[in-house]
C-alpha atoms as a PDB file:
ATOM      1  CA  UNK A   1      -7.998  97.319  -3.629  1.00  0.00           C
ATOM      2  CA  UNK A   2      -8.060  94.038  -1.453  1.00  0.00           C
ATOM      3  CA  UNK A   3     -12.257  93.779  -0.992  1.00  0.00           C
ATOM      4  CA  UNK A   4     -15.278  95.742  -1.331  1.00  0.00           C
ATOM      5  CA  UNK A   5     -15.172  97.869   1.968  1.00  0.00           C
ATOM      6  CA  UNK A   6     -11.948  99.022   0.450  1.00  0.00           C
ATOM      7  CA  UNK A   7     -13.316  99.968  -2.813  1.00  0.00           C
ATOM      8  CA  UNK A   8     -16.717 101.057  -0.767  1.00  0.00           C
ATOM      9  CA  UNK A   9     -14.574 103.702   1.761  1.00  0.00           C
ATOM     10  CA  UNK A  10     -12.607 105.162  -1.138  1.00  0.00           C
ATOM     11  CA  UNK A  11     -15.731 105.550  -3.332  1.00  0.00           C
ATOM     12  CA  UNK A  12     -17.005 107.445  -0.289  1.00  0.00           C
ATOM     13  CA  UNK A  13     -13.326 109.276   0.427  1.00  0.00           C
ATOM     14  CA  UNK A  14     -13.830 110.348  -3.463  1.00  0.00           C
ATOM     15  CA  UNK A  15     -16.713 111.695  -2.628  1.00  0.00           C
ATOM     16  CA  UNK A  16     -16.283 113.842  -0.316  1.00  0.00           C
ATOM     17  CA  UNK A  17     -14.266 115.968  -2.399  1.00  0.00           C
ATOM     18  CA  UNK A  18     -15.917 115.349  -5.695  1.00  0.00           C
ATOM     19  CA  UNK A  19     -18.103 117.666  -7.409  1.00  0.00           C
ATOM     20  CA  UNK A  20     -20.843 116.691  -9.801  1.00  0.00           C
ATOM     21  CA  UNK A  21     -21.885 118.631 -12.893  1.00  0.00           C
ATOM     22  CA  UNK A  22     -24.994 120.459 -12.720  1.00  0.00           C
ATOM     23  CA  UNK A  23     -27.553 118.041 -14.602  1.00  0.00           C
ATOM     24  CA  UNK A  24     -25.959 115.110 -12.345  1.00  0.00           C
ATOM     25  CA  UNK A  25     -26.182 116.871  -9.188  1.00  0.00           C
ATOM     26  CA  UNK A  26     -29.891 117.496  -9.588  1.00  0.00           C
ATOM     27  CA  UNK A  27     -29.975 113.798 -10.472  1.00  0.00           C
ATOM     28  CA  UNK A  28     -28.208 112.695  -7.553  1.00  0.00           C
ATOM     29  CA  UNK A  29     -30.072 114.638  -5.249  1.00  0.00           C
ATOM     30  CA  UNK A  30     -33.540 112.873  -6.398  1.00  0.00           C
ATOM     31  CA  UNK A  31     -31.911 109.692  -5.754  1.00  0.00           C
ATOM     32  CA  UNK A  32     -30.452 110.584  -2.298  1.00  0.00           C
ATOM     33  CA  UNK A  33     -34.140 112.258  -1.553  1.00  0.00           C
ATOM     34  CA  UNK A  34     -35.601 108.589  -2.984  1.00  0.00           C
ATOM     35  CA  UNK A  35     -33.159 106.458  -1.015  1.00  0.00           C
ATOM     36  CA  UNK A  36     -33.521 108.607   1.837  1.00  0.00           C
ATOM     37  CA  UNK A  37     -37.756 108.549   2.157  1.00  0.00           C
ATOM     38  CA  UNK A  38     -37.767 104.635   1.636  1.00  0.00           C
ATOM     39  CA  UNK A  39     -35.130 104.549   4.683  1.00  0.00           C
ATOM     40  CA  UNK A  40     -37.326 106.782   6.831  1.00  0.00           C
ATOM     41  CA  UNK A  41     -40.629 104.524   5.353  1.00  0.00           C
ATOM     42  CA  UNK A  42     -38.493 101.454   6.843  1.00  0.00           C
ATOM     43  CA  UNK A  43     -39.302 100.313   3.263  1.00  0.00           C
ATOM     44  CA  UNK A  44     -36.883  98.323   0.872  1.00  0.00           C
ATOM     45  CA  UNK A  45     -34.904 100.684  -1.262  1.00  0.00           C
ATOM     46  CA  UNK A  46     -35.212  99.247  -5.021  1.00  0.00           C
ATOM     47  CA  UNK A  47     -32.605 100.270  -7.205  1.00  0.00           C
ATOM     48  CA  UNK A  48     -32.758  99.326 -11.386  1.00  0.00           C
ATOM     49  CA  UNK A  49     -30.110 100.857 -13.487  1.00  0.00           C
ATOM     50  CA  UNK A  50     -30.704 101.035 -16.740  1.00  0.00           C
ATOM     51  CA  UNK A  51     -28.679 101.329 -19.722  1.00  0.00           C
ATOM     52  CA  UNK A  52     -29.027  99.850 -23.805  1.00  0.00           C
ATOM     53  CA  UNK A  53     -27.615  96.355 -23.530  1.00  0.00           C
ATOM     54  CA  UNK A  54     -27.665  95.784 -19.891  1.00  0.00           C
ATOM     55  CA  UNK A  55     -23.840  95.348 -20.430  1.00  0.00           C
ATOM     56  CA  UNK A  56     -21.323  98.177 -19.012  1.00  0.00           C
ATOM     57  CA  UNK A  57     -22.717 100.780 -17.025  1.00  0.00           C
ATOM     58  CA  UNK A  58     -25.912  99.354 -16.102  1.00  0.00           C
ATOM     59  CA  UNK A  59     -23.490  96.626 -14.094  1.00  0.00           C
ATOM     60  CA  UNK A  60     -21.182  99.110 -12.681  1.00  0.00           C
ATOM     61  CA  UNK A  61     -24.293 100.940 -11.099  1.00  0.00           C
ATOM     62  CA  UNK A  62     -25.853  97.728  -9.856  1.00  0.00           C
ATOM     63  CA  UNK A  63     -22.992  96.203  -8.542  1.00  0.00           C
ATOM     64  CA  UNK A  64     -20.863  98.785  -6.961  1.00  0.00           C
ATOM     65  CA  UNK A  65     -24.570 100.819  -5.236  1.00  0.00           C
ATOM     66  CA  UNK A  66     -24.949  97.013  -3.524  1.00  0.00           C
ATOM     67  CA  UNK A  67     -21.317  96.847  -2.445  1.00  0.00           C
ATOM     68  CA  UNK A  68     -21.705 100.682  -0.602  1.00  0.00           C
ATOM     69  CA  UNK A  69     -24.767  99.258   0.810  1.00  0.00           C
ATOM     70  CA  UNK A  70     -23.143  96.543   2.193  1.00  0.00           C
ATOM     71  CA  UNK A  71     -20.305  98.243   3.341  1.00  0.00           C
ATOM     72  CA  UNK A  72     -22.941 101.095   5.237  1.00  0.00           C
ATOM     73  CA  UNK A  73     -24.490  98.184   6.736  1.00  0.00           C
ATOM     74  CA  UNK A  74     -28.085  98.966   4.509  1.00  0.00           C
ATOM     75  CA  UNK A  75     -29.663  96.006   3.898  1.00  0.00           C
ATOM     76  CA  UNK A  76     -32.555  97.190   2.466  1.00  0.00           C
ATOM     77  CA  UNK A  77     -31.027  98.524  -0.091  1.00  0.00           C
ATOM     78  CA  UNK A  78     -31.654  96.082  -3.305  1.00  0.00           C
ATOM     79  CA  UNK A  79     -29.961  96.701  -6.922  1.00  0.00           C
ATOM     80  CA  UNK A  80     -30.777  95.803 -10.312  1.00  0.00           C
ATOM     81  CA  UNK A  81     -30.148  96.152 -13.583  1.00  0.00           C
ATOM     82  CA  UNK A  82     -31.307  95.592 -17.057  1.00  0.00           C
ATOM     83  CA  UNK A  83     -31.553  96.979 -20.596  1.00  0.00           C
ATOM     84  CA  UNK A  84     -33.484  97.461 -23.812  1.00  0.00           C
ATOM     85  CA  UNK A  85     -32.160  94.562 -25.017  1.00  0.00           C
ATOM     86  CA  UNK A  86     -30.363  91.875 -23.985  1.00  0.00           C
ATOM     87  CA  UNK A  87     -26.668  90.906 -24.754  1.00  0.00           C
ATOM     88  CA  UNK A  88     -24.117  89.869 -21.917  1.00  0.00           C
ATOM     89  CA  UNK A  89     -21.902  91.397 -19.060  1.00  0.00           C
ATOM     90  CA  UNK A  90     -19.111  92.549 -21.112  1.00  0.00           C
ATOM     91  CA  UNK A  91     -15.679  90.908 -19.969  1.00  0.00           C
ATOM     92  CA  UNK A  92     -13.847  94.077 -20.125  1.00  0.00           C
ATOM     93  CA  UNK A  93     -16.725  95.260 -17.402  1.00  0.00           C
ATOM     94  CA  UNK A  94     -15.869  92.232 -15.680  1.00  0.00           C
ATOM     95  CA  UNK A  95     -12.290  92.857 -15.778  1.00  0.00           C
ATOM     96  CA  UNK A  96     -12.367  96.177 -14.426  1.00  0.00           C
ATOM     97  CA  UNK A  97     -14.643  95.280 -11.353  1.00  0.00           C
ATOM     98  CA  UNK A  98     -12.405  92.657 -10.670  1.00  0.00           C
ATOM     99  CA  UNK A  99      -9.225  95.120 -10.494  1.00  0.00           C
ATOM    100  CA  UNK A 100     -11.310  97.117  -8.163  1.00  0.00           C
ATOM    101  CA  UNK A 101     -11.035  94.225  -5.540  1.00  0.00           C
ATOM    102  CA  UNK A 102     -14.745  93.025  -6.086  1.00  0.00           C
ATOM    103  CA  UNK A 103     -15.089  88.885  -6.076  1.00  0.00           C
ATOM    104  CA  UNK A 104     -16.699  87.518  -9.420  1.00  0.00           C
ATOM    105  CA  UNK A 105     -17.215  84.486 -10.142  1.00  0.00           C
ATOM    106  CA  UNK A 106     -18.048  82.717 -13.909  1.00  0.00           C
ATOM    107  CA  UNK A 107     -21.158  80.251 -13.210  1.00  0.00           C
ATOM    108  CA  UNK A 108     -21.206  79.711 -16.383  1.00  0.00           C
ATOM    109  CA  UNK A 109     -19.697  79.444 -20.513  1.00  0.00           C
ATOM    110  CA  UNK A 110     -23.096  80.480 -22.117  1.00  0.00           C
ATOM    111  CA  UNK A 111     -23.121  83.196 -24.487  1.00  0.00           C
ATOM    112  CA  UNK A 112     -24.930  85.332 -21.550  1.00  0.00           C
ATOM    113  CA  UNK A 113     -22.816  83.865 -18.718  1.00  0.00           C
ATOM    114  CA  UNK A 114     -24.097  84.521 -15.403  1.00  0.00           C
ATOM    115  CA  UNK A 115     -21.782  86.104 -12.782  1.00  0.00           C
ATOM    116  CA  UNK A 116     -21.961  85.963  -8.696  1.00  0.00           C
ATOM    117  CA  UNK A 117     -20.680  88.758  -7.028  1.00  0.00           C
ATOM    118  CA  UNK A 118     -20.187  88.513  -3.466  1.00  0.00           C
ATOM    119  CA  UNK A 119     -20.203  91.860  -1.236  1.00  0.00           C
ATOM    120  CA  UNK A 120     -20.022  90.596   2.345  1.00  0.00           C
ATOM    121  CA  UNK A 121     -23.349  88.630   3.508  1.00  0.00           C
ATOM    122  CA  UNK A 122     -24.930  90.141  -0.226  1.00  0.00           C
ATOM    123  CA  UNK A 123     -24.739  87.645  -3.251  1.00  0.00           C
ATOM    124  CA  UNK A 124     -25.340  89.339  -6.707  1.00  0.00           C
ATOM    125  CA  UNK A 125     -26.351  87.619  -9.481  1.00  0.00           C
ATOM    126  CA  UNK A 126     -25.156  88.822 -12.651  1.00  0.00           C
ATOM    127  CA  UNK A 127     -26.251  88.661 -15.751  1.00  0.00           C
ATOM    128  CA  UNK A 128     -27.843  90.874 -18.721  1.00  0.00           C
ATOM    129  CA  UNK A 129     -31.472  91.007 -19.168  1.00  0.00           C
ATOM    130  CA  UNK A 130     -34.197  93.209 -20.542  1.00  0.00           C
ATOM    131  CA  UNK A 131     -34.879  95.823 -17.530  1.00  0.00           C
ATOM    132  CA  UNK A 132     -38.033  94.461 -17.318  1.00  0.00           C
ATOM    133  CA  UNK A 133     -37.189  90.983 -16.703  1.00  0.00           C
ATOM    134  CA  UNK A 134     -36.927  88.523 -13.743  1.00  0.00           C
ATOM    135  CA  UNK A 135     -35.487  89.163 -10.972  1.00  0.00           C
ATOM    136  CA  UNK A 136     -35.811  92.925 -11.877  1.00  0.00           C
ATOM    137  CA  UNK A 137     -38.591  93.882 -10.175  1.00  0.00           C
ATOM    138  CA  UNK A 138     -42.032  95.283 -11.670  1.00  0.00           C
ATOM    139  CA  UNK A 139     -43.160  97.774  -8.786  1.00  0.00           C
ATOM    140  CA  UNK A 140     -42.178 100.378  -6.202  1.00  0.00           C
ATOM    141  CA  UNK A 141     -38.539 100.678  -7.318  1.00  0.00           C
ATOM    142  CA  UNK A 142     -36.468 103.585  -8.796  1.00  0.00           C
ATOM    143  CA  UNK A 143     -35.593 103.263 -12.382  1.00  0.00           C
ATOM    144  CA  UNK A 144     -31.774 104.878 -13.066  1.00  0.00           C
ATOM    145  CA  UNK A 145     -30.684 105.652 -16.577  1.00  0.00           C
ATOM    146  CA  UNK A 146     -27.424 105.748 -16.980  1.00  0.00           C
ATOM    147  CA  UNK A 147     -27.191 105.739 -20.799  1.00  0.00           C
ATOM    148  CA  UNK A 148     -28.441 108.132 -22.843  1.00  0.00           C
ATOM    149  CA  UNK A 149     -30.098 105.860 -25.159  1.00  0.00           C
ATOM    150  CA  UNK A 150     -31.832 103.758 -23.123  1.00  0.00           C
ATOM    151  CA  UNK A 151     -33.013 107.345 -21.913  1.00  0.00           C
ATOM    152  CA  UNK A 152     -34.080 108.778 -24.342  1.00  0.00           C
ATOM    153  CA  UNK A 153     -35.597 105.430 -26.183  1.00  0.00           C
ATOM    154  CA  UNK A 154     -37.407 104.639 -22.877  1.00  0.00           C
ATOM    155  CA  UNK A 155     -39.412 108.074 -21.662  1.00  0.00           C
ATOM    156  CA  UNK A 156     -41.727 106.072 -19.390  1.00  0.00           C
ATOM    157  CA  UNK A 157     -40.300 102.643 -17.194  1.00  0.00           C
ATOM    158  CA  UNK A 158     -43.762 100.834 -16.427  1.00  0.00           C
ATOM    159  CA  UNK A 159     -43.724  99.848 -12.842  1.00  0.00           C
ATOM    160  CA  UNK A 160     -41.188 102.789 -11.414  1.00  0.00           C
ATOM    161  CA  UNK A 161     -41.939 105.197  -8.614  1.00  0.00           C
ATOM    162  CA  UNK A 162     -39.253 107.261  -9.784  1.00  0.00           C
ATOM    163  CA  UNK A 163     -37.399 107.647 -13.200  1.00  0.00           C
ATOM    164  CA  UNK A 164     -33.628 109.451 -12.827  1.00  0.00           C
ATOM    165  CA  UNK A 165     -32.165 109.996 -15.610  1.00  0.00           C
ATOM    166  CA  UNK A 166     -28.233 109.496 -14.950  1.00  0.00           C
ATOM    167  CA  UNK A 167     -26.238 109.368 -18.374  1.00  0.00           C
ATOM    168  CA  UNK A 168     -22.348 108.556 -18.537  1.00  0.00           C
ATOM    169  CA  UNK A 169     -20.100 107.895 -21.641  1.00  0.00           C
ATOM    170  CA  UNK A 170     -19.877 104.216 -22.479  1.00  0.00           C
ATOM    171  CA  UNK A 171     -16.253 102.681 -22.198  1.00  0.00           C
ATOM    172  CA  UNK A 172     -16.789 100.377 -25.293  1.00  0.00           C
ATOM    173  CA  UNK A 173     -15.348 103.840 -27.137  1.00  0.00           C
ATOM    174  CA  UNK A 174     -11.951 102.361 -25.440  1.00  0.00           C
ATOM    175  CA  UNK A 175     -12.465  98.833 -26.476  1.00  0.00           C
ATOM    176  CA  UNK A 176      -9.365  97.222 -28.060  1.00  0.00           C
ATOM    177  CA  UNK A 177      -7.307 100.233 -27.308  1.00  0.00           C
ATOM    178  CA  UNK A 178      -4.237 100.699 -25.153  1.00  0.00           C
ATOM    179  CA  UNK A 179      -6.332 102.839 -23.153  1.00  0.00           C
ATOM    180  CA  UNK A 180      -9.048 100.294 -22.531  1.00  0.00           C
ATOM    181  CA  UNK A 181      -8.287  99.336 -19.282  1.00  0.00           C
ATOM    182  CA  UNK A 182      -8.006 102.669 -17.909  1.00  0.00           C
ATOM    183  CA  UNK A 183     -11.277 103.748 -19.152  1.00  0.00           C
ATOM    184  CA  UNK A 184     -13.157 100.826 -17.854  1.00  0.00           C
ATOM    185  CA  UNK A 185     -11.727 101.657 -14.485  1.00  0.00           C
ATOM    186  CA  UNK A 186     -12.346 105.184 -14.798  1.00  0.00           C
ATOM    187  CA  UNK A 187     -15.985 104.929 -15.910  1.00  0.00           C
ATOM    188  CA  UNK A 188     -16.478 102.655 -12.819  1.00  0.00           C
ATOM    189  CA  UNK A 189     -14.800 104.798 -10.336  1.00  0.00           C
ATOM    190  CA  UNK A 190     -17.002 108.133 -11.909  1.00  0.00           C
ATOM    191  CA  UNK A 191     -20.344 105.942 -11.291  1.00  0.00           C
ATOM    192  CA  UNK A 192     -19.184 104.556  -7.749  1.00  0.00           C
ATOM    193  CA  UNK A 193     -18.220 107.898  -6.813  1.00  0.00           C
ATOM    194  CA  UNK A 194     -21.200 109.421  -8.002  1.00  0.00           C
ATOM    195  CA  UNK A 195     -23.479 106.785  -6.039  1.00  0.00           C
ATOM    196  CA  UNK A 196     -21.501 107.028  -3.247  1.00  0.00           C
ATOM    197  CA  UNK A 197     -22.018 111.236  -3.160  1.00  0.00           C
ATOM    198  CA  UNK A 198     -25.853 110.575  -3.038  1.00  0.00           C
ATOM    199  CA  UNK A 199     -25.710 107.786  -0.313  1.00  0.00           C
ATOM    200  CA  UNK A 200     -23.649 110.580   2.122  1.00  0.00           C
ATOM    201  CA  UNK A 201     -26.958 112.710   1.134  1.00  0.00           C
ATOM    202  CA  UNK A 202     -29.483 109.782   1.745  1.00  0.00           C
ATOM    203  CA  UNK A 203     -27.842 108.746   5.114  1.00  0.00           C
ATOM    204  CA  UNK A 204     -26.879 112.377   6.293  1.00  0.00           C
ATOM    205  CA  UNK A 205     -29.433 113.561   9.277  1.00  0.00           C
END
């Protein structure tokens, strides 16, 4: 895919076709039902996906939920991410976003190397972090876990309005496989596509 309102329209193509298990479609609903109050509140939409070491999943949630945003013209709509610990953005995460036609660029060589990601007017900073840390934010936000770890090691997120609990299979399974690549991809595409089917729901009248 060439940009992000290519990846963003075939997320939402995907979608329309694509059919949730049951535990996930409850899951998606409450986040469509969130997403869709805070629109009709005219209130920022605060979005903090959470998985063990902020690495993986927790960055393909946060990422591609700000590049549908941007592509649906929401601008209210604010993602995050964190973990309960802190490691870095795995390359192979990196790699795969990349394929999928989204901009990234290195700012850095640290050992946690930040990333910007650039979804039209929308710059995402990268990076991994404790969920709880700066710029995550601390109040009236919507705390998504999308490992189940982090799930079931954090039963209360101090500061969220909402807790969802979202759990998909890590990729690292795949790492330094000939299927590695794939499964990055494919784990990205199942979480876009999954975001995308609750933002029809949130933005449907």
């Amino acid at each position: 895919m060439k940009d992000f309102h290519e990846l963003a329209e075939y997320l939402l193509e995907r979608a329309k076709s694509y059919t949730p298990d049951e535990a996930h479609a409850s899951a998606l609903y409450s986040l469509a039902q969130y997403i869709k109050g805070k629109i009709a509140e005219r209130k920022p939409v605060r979005l903090n996906f959470i998985c063990t070491h902020n690495s993986r999943r927790s960055h393909f949630g946060q990422v591609l939920t700000q590049a549908l945003a941007s592509h649906l013209n929401l601008p209210d709509v604010q993602t995050f991410s964190g973990g309960t610990e802190a490691t870095a953005f795995h390359p192979n995460a990196v790699a795969a976003l990349q394929e999928l036609g989204l901009k990234i660029e290195k700012m850095d060589n640290t050992q946690n190397p930040r990333y910007r990601i650039t979804t039209g007017t929308t710059i995402t900073e990268a990076f991994s972090k404790v969920y709880s840390d700066a710029p995550n934010p601390d109040k009236d936000f919507a705390a998504i876990m999308v490992c189940s770890s982090a799930d079931a090691g954090c039963p209360v997120v101090i500061g969220a309005e909402q807790r969802i609990s979202l759990p998909f299979e890590d990729p690292k399974v795949s790492d330094g496989t000939p299927q590695q690549a794939a499964t990055y991809r494919e784990r990205a595409l199942q979480i876009g596509t999954e975001i995308a089917w609750a933002f029809m729901r949130a933005t449907s009248n």
